[in-house]
PDB file of N, CA and C in Angstrom:
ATOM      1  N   UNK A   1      15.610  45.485 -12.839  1.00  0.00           N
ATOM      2  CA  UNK A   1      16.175  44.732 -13.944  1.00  0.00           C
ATOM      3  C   UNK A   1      15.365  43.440 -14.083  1.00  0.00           C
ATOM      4  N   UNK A   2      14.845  43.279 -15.596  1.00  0.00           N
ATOM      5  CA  UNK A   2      14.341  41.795 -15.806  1.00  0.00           C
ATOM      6  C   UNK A   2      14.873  40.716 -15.320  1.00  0.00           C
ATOM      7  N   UNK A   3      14.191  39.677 -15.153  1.00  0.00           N
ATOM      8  CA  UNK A   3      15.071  38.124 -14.740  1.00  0.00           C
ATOM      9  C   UNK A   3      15.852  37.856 -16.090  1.00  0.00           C
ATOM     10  N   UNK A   4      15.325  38.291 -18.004  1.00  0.00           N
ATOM     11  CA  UNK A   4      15.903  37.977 -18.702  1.00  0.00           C
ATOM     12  C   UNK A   4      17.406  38.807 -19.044  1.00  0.00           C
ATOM     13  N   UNK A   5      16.871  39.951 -18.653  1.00  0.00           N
ATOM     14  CA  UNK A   5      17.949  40.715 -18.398  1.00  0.00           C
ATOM     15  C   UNK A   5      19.540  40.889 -17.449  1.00  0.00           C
ATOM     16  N   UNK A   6      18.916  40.211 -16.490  1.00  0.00           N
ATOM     17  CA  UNK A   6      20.199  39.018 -15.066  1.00  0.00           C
ATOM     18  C   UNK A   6      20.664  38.394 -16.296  1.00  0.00           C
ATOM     19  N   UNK A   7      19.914  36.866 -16.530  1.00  0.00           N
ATOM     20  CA  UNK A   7      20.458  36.184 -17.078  1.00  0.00           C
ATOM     21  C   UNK A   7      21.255  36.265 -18.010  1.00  0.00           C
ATOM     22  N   UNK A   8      21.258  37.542 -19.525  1.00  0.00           N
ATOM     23  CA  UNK A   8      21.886  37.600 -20.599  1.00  0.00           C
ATOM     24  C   UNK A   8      23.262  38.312 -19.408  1.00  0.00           C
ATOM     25  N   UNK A   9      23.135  39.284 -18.542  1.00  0.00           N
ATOM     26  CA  UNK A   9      24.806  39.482 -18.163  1.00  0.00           C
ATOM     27  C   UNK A   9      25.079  38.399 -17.579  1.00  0.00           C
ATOM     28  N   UNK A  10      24.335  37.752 -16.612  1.00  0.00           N
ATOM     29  CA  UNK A  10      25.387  36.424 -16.083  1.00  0.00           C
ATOM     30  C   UNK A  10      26.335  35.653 -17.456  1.00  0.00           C
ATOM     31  N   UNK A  11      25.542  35.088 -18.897  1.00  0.00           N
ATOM     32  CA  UNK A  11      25.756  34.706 -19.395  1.00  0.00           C
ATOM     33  C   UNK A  11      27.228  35.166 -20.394  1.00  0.00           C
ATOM     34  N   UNK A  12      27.122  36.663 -20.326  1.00  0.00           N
ATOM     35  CA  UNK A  12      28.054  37.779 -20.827  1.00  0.00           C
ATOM     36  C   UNK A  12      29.222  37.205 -19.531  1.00  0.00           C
ATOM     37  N   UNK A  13      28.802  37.642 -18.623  1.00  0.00           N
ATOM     38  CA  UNK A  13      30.568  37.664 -17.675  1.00  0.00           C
ATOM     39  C   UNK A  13      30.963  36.183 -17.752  1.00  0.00           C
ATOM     40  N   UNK A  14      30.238  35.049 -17.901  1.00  0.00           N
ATOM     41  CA  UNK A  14      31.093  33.760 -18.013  1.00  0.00           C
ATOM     42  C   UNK A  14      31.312  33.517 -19.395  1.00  0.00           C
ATOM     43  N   UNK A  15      30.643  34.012 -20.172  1.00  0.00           N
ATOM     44  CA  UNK A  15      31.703  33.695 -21.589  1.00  0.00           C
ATOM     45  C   UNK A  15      32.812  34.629 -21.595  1.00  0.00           C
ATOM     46  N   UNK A  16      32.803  35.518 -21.284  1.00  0.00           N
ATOM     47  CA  UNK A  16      33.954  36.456 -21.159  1.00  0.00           C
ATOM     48  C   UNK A  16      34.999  36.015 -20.332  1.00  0.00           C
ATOM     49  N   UNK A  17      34.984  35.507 -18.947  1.00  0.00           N
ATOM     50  CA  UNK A  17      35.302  34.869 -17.726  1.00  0.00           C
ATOM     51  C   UNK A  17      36.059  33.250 -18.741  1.00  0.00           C
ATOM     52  N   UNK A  18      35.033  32.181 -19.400  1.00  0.00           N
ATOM     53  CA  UNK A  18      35.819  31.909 -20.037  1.00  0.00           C
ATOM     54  C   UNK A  18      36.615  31.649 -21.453  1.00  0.00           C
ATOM     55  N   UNK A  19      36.459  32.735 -21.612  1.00  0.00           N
ATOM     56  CA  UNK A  19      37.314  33.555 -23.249  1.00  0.00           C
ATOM     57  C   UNK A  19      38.521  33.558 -22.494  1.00  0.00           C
ATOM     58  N   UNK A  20      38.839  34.259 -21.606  1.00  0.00           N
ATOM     59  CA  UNK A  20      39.499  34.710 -21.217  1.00  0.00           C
ATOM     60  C   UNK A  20      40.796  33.788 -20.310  1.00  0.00           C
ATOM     61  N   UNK A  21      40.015  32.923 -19.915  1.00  0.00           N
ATOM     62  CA  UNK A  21      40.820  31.716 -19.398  1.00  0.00           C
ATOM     63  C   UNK A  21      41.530  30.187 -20.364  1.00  0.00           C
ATOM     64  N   UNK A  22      40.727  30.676 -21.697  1.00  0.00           N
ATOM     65  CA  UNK A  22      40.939  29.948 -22.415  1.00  0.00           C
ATOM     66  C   UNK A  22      42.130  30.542 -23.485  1.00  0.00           C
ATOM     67  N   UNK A  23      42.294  31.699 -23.488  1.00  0.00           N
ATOM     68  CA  UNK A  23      43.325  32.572 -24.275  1.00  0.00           C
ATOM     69  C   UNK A  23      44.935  32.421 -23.358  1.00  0.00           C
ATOM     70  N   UNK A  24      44.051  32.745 -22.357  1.00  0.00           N
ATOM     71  CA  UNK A  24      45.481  32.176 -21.477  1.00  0.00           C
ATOM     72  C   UNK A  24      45.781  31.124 -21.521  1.00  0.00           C
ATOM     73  N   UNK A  25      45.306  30.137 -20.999  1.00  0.00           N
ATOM     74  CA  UNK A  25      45.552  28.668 -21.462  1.00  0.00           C
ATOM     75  C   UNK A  25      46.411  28.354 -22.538  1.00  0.00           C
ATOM     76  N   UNK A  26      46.187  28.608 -23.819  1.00  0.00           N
ATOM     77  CA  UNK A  26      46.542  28.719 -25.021  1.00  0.00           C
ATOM     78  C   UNK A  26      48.197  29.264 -25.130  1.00  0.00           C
ATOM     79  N   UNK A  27      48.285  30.603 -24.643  1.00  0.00           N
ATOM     80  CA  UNK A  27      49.819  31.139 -24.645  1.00  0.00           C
ATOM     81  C   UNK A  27      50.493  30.077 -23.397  1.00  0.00           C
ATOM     82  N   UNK A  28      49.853  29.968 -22.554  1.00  0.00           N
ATOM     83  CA  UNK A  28      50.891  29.090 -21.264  1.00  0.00           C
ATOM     84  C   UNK A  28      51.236  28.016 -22.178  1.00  0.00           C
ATOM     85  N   UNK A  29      50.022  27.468 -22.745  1.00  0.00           N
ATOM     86  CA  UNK A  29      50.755  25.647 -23.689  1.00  0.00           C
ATOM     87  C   UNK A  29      51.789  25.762 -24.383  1.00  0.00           C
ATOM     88  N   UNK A  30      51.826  27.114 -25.300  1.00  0.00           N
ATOM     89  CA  UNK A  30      52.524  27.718 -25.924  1.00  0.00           C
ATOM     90  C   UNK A  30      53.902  28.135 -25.339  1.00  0.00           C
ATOM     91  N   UNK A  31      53.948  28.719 -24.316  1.00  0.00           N
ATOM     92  CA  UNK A  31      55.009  28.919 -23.539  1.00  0.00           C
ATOM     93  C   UNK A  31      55.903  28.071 -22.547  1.00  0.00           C
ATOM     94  N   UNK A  32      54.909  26.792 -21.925  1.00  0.00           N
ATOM     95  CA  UNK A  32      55.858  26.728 -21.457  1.00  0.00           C
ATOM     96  C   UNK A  32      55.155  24.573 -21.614  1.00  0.00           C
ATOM     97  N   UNK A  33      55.682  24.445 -23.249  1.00  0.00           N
ATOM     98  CA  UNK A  33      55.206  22.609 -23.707  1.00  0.00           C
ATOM     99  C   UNK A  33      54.895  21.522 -22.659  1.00  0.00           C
ATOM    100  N   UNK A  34      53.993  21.273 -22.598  1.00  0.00           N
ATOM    101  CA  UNK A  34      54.211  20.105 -21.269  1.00  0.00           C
ATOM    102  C   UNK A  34      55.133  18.574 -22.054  1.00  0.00           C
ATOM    103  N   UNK A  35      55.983  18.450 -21.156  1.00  0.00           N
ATOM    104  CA  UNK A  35      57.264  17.267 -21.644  1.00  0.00           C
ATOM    105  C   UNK A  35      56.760  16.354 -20.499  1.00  0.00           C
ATOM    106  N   UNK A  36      57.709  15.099 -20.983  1.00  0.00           N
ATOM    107  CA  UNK A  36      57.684  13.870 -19.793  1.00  0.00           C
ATOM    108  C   UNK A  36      58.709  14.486 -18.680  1.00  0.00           C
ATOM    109  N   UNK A  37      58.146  14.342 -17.110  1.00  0.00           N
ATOM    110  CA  UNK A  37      59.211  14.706 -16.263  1.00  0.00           C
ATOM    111  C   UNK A  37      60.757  13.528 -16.396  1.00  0.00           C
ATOM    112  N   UNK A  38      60.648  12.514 -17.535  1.00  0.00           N
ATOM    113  CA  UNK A  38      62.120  12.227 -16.942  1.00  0.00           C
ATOM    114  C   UNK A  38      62.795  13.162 -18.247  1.00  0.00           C
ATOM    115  N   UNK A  39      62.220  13.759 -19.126  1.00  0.00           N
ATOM    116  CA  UNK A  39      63.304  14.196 -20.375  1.00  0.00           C
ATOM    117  C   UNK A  39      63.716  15.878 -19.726  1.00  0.00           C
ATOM    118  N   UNK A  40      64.865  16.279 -20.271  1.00  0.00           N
ATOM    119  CA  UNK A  40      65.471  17.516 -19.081  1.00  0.00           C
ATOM    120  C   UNK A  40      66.219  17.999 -20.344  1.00  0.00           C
ATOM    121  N   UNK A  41      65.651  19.261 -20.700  1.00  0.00           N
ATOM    122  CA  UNK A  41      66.411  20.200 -21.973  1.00  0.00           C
ATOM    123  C   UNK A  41      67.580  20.289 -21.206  1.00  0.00           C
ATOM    124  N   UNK A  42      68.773  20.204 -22.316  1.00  0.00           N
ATOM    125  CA  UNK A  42      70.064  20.328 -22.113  1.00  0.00           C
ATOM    126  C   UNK A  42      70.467  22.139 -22.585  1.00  0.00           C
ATOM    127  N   UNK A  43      71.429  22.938 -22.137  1.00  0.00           N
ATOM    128  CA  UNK A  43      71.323  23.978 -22.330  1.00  0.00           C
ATOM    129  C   UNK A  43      70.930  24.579 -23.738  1.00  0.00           C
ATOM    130  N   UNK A  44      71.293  23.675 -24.357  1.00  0.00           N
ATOM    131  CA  UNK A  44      71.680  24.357 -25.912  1.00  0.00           C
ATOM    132  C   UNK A  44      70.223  23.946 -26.614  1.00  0.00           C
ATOM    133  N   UNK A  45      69.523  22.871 -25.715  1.00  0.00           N
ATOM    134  CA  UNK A  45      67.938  23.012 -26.394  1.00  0.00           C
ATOM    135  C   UNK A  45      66.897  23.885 -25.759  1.00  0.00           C
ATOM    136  N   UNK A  46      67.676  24.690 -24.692  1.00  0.00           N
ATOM    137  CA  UNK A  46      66.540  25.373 -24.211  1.00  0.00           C
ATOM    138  C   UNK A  46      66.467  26.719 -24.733  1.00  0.00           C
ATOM    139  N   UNK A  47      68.015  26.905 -25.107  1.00  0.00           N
ATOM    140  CA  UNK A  47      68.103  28.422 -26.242  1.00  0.00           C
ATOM    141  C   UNK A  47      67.710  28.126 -26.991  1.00  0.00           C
ATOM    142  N   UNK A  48      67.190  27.249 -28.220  1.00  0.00           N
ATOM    143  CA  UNK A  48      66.592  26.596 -29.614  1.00  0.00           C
ATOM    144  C   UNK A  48      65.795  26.890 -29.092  1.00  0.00           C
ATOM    145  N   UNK A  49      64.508  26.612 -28.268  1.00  0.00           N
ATOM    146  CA  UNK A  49      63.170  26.009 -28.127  1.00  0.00           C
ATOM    147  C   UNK A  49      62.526  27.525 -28.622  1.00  0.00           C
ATOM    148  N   UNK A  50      61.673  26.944 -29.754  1.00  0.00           N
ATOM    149  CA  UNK A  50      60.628  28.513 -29.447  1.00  0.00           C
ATOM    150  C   UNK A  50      59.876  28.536 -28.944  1.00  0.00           C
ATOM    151  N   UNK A  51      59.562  29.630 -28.885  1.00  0.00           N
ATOM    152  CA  UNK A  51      58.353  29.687 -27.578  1.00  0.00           C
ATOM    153  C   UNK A  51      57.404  30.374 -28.438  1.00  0.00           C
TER     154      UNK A  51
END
């Protein structure tokens, strides 16, 4: 295998590597909002909240 040929898959598995970490990222923010630790959903805002 070429050296240019290494390089284009190295380059393939870390954009993929981070596509992939970045999609996740995305649904977690989505799922689960980062708040201030002193504010504390009360029951009836945690059934509201969408996710």
């Amino acid at each position: 295998m070429s050296m240019m040929m290494m390089t284009l898959v190295l380059l393939a598995f870390t954009f993929a590597i981070l596509g992939f970490a970045a999609v996740l990222g995305y649904y977690l923010n989505k799922a689960f909002p980062g708040k201030s630790s002193v504010e504390v959903d009360t029951p009836e805002e945690a059934l509201n909240r969408k996710i």
